[in-house]
C-alpha atoms as a PDB file:
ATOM      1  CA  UNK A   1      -6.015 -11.502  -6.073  1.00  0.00           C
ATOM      2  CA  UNK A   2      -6.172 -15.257  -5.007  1.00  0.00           C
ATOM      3  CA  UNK A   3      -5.812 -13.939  -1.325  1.00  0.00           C
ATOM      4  CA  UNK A   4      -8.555 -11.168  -1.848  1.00  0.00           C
ATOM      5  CA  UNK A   5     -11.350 -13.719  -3.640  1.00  0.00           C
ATOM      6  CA  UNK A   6     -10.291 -16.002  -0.175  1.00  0.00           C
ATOM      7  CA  UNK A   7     -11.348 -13.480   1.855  1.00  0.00           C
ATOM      8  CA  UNK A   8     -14.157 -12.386   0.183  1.00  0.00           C
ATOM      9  CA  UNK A   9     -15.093 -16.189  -0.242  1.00  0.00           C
ATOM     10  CA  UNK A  10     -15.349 -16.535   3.997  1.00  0.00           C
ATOM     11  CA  UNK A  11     -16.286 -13.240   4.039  1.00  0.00           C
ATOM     12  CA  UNK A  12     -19.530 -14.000   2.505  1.00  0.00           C
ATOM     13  CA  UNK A  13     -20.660 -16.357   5.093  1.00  0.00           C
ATOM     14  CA  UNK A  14     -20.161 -13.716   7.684  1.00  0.00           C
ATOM     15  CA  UNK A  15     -21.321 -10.765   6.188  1.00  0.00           C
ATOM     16  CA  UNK A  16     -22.668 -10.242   2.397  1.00  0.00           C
ATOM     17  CA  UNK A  17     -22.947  -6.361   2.222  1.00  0.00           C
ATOM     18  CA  UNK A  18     -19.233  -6.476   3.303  1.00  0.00           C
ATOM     19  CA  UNK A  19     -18.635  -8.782   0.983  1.00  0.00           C
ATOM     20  CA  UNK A  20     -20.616  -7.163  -1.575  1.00  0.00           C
ATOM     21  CA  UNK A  21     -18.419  -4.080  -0.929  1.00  0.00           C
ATOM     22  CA  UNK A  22     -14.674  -6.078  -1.220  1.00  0.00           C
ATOM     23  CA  UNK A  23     -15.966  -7.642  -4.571  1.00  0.00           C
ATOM     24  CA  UNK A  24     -16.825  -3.991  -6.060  1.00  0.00           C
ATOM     25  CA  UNK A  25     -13.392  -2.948  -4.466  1.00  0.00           C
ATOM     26  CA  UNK A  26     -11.481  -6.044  -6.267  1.00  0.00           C
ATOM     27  CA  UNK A  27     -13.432  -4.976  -9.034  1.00  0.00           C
ATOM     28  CA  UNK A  28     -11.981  -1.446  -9.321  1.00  0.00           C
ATOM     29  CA  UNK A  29      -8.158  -2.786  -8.605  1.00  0.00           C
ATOM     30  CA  UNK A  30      -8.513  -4.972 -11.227  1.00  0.00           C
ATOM     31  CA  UNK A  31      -9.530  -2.234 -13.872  1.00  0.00           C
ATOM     32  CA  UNK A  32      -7.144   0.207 -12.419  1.00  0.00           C
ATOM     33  CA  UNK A  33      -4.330  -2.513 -12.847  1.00  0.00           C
ATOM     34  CA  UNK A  34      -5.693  -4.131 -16.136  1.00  0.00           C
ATOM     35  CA  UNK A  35      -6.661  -0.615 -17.989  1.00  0.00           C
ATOM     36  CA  UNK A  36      -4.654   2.401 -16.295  1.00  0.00           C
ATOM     37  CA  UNK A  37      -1.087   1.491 -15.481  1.00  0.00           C
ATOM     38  CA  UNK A  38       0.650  -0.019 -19.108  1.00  0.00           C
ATOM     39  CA  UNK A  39       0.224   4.038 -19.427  1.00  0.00           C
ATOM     40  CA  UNK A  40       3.474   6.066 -18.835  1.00  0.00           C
ATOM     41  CA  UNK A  41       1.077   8.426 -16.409  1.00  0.00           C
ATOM     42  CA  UNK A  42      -1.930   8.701 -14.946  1.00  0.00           C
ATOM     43  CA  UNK A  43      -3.969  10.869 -13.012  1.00  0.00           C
ATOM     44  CA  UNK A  44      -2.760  11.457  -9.008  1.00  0.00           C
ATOM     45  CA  UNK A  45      -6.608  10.990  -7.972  1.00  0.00           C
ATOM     46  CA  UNK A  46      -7.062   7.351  -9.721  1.00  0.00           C
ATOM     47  CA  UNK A  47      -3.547   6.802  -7.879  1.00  0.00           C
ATOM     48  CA  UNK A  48      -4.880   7.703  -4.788  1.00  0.00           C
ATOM     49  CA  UNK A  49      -8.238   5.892  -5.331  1.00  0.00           C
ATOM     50  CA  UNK A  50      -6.245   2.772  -6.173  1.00  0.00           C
ATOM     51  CA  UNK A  51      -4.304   2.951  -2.873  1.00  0.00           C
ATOM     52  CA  UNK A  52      -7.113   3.936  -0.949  1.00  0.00           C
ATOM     53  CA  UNK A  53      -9.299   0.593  -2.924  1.00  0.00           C
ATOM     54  CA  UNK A  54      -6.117  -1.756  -2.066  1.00  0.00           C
ATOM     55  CA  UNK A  55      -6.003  -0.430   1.771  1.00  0.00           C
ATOM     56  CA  UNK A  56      -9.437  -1.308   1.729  1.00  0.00           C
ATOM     57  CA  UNK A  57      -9.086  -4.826   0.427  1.00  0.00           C
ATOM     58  CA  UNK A  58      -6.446  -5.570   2.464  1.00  0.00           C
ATOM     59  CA  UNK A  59      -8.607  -4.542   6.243  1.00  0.00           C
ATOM     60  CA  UNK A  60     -10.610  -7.427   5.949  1.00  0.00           C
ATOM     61  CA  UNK A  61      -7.654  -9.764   6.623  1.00  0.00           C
ATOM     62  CA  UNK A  62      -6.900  -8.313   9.564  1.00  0.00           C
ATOM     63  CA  UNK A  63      -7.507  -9.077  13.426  1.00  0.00           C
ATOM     64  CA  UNK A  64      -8.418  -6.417  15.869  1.00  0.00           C
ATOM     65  CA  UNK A  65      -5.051  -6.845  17.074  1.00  0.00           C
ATOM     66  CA  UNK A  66      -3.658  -4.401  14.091  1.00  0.00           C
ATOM     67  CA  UNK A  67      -4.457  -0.620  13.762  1.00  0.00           C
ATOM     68  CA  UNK A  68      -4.292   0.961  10.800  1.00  0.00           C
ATOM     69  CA  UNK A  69      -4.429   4.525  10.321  1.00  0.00           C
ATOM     70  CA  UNK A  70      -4.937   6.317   6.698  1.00  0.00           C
ATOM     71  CA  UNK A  71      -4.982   9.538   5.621  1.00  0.00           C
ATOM     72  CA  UNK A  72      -4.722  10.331   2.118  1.00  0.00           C
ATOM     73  CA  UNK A  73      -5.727  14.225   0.380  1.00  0.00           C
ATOM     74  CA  UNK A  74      -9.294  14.106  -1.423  1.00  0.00           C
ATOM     75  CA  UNK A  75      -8.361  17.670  -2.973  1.00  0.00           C
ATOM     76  CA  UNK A  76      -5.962  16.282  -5.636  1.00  0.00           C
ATOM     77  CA  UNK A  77      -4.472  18.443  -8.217  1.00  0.00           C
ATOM     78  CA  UNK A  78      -5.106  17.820 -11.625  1.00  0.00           C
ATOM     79  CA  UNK A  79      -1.861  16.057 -12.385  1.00  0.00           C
ATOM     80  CA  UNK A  80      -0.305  13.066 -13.473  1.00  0.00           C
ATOM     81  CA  UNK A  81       1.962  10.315 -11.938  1.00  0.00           C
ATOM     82  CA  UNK A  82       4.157   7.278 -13.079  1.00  0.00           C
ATOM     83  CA  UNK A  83       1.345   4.631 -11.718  1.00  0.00           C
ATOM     84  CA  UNK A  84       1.584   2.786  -8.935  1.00  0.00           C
ATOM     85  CA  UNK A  85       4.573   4.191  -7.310  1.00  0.00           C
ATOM     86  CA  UNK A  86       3.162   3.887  -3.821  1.00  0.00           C
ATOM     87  CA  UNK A  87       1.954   0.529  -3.670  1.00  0.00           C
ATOM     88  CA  UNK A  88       4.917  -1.311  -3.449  1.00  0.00           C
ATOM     89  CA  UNK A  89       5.921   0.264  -0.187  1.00  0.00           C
ATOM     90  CA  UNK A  90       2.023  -0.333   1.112  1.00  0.00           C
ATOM     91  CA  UNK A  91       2.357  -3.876   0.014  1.00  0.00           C
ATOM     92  CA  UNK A  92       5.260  -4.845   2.272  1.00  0.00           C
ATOM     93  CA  UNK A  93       3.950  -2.633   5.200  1.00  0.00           C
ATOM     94  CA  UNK A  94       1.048  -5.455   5.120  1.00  0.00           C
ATOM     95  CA  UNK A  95       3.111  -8.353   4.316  1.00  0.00           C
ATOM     96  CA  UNK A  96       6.113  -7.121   7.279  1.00  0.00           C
ATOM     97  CA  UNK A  97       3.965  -5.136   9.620  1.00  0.00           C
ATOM     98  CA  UNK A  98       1.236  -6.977  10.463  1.00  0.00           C
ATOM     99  CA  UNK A  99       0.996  -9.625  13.265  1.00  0.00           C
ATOM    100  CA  UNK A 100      -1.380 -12.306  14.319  1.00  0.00           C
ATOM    101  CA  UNK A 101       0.039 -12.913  17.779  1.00  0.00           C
ATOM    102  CA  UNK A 102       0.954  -9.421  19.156  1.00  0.00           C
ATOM    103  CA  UNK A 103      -0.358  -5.910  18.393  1.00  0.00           C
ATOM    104  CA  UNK A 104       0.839  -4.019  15.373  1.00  0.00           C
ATOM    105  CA  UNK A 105       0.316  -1.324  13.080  1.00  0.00           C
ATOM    106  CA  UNK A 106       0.151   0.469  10.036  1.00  0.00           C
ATOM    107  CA  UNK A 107       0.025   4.135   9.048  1.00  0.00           C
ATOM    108  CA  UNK A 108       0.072   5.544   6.167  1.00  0.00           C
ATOM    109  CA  UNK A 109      -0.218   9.664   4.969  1.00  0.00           C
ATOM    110  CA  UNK A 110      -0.614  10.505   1.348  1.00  0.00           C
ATOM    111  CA  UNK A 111      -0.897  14.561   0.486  1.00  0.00           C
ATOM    112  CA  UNK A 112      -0.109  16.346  -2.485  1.00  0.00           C
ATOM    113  CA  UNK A 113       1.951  19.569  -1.376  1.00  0.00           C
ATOM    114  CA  UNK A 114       2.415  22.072  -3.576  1.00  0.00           C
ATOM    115  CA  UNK A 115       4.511  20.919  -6.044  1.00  0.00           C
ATOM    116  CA  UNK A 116       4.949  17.582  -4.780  1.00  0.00           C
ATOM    117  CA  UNK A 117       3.750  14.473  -3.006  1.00  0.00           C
ATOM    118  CA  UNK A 118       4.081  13.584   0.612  1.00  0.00           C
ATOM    119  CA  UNK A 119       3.914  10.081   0.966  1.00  0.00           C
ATOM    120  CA  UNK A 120       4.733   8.284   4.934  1.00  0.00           C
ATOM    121  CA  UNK A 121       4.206   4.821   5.176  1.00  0.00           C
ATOM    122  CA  UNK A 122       4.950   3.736   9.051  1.00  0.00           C
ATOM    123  CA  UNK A 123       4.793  -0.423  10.535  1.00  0.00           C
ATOM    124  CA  UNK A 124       5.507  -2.145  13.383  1.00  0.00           C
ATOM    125  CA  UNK A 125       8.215  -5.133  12.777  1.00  0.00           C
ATOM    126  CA  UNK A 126       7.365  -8.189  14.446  1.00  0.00           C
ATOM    127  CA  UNK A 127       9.702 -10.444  16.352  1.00  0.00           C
ATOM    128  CA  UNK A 128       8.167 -13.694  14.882  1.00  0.00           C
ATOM    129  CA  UNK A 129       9.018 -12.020  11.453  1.00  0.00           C
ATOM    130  CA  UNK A 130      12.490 -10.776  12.228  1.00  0.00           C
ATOM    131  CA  UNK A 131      14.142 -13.809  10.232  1.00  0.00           C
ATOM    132  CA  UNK A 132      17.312 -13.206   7.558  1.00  0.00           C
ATOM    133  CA  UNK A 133      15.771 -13.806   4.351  1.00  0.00           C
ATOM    134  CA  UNK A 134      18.399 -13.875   1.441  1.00  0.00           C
ATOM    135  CA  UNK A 135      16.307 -12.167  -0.850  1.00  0.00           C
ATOM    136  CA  UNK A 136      15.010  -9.259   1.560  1.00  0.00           C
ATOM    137  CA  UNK A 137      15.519  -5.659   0.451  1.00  0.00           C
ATOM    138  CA  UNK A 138      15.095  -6.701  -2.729  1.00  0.00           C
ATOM    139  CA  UNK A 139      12.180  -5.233  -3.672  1.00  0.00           C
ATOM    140  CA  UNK A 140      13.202  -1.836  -2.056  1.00  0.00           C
ATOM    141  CA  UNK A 141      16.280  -1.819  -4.544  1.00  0.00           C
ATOM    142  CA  UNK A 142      13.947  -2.057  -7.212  1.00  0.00           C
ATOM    143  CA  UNK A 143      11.396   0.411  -6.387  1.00  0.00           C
ATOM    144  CA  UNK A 144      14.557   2.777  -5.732  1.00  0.00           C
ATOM    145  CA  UNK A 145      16.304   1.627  -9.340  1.00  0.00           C
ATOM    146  CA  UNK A 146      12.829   2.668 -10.976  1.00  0.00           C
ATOM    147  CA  UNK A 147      12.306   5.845  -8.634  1.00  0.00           C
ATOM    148  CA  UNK A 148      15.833   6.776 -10.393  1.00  0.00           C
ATOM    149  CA  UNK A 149      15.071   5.993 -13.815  1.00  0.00           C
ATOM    150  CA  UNK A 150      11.597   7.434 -13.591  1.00  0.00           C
ATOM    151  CA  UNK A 151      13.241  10.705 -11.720  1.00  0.00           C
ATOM    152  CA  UNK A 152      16.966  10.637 -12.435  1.00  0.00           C
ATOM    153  CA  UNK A 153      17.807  11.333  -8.456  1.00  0.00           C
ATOM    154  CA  UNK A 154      15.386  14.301  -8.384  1.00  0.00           C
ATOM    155  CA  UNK A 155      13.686  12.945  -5.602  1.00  0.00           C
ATOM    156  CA  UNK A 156      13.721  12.209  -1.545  1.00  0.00           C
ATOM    157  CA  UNK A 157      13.530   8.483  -0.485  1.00  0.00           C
ATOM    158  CA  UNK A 158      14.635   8.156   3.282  1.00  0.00           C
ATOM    159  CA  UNK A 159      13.887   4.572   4.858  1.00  0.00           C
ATOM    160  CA  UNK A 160      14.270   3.900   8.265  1.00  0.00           C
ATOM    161  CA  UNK A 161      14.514   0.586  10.155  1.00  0.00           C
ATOM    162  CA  UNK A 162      14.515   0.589  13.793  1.00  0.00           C
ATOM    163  CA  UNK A 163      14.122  -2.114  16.077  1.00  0.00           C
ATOM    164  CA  UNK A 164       9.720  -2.213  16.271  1.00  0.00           C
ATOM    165  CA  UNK A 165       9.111  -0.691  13.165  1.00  0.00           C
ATOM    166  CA  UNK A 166      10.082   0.282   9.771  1.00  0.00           C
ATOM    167  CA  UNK A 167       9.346   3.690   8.052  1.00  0.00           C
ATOM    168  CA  UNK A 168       9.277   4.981   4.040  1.00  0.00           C
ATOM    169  CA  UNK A 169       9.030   8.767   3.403  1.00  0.00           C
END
């Protein structure tokens, strides 16, 4: 949130009716967060919205050096979800994927299918970011630890690392 309200801080100089925009954004993240998710589900669209409202937030940090591509279903089901089982894996595709000095990218492909959800999450790995960090992987092991507890195995997680970019399906 600190990094958003930065943004939108500068932002403000440059452009108000973007900034105007990120602040009503910010605004909806923070109810989502604050009001939807101490519930054990909720709704797949207000999931959806909230990725689509982060994704948002988090293009106006970004050069014209990154692409990101997004395509998530508008013709959601009426069902529910654990909340915000996504995000973590959008989180680290723009803290890992992004780079200031070269060109990178991020897509991402959220569909409901039948009965289930699609979810592809694709970044480019930097060089400059390519550093051993002892507590790396970390946060995968949790979101695969709650991913197990939420669907006792009864689900597909396949991550793949290659050498220029990093992929979640």
């Amino acid at each position: 949130f600190f990094n958003s309200l930065n943004n939108i801080y500068a932002l403000i100089a440059i452009n108000q009716d973007e900034a105007q925009k990120a602040i009503e954004k910010l605004a909806h993240l923070m109810r989502y967060l604050i009001y939807d998710t101490d519930k054990k589900t909720v709704s797949l669209q207000k999931e959806f919205e909230f990725v689509q409202n982060y994704i948002d937030m988090m293009k106006h940090r970004l050069s014209s050096k990154v692409s990101v591509s997004v395509s998530i279903d508008q013709n959601v089901p009426s069902v529910t979800i654990p909340p915000l089982i996504f995000i973590p894996f959008i989180e680290n595709a723009f803290k890992h994927g992004i780079s200031y000095n070269e060109k990178s990218f991020i897509n991402i492909d959220l569909v409901q299918e039948k009965d289930f959800i699609e979810f592809k999450c694709a970044n480019s790995l930097s060089v400059y970011k390519k550093i051993t960090n002892p507590y790396s992987g970390v946060g995968l092991e949790n979101i695969k630890k709650r991913l197990d507890l939420l669907y006792n195995k009864d689900y597909i997680l396949r991550i793949d690392e290659r050498d220029s970019s990093f992929e979640v399906y």
